[in-house]
Protein backbone atom coordinates (compact mmCIF):
# COMPACT_ATOMS: atom_id res chain seq x y z
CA UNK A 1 72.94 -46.37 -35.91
CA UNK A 2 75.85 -44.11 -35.19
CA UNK A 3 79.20 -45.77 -34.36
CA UNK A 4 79.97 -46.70 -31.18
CA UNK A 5 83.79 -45.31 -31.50
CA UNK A 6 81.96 -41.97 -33.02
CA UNK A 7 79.90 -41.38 -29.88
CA UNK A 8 83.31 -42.60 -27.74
CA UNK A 9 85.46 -39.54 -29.53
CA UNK A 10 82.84 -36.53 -28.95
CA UNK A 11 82.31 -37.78 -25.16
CA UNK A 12 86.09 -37.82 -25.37
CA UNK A 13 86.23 -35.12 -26.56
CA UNK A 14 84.25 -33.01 -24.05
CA UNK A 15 80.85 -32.93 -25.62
CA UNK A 16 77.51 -35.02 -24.23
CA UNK A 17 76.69 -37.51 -26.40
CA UNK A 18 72.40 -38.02 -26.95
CA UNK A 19 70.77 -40.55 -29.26
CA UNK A 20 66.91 -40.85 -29.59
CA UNK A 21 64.99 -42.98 -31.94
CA UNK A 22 62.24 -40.63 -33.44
CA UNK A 23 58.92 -41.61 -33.15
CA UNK A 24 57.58 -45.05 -34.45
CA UNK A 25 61.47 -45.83 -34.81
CA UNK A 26 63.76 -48.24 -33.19
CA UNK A 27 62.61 -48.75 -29.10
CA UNK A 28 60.27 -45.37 -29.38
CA UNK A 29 56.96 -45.41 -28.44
CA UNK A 30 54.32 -46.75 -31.09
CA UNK A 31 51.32 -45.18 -32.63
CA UNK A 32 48.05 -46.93 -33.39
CA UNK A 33 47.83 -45.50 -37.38
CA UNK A 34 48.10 -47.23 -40.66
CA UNK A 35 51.51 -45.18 -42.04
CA UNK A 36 50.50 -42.17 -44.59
CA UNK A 37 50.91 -42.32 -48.11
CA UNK A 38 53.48 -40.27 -48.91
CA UNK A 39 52.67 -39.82 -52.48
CA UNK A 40 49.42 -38.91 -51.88
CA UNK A 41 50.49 -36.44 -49.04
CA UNK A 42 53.08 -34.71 -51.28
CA UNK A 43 50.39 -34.70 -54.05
CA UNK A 44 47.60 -33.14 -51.55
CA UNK A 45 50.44 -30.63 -50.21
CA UNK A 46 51.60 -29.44 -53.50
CA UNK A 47 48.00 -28.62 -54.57
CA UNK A 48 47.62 -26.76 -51.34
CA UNK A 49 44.92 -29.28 -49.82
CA UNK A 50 44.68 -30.09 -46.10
CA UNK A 51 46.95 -33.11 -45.05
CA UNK A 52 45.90 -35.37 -42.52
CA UNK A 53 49.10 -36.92 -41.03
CA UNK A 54 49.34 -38.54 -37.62
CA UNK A 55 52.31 -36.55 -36.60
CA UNK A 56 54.54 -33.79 -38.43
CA UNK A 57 58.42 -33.03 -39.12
CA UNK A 58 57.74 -29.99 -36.51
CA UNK A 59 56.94 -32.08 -33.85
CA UNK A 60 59.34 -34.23 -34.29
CA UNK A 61 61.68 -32.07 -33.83
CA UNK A 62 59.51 -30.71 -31.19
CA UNK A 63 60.46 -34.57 -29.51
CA UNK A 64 64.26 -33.74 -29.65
CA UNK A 65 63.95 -29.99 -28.20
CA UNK A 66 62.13 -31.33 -25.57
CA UNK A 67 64.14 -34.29 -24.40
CA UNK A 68 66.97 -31.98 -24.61
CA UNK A 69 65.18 -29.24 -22.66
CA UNK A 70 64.00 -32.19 -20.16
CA UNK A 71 67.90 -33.27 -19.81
CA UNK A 72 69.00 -29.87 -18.72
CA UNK A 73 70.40 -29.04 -22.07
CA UNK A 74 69.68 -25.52 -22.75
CA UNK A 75 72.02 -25.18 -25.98
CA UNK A 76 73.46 -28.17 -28.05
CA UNK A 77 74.42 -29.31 -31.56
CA UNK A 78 72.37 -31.42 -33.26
CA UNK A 79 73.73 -34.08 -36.02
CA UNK A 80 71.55 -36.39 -37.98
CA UNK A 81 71.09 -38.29 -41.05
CA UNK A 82 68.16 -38.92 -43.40
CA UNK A 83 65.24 -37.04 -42.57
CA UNK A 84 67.02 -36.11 -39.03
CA UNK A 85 69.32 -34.51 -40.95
């Protein structure tokens, strides 16, 4: 979703440009789960209650660290929006 002429100006600009869809977004792999209820997680996690999710936030970004790690990227500034944010 980022701007082509965006990503053009920071490789311009000297940096290495990297977009990844997360998980069970754009041409990502798929997962066979129904998606979670959100308001029933939040309500669960607020109480304190165990939360059965098919993934986390952590290993999402988990995903990124590791394509990064996997692309020889040992530091690197990360930019997002929404939840990547």
């Amino acid at each position: 979703m980022w701007p082509e002429a965006l990503c053009d100006a920071l490789a311009h600009a000297g940096f290495k440009v990297v977009r990844m869809d997360n998980r069970d977004a754009g041409d990502s792999s798929r997962i066979e789960a129904p998606p979670p209820d959100v308001r029933a997680v939040m309500f669960r996690s607020f109480l304190g209650l165990a939360v059965e999710v098919p993934y986390r936030l952590e290993e999402m970004a988990e995903d990124a660290f590791g394509l990064m790690h996997s692309l020889g990227h040992e530091r690197f500034h990360v930019v997002g929006a929404s939840m990547a944010g």
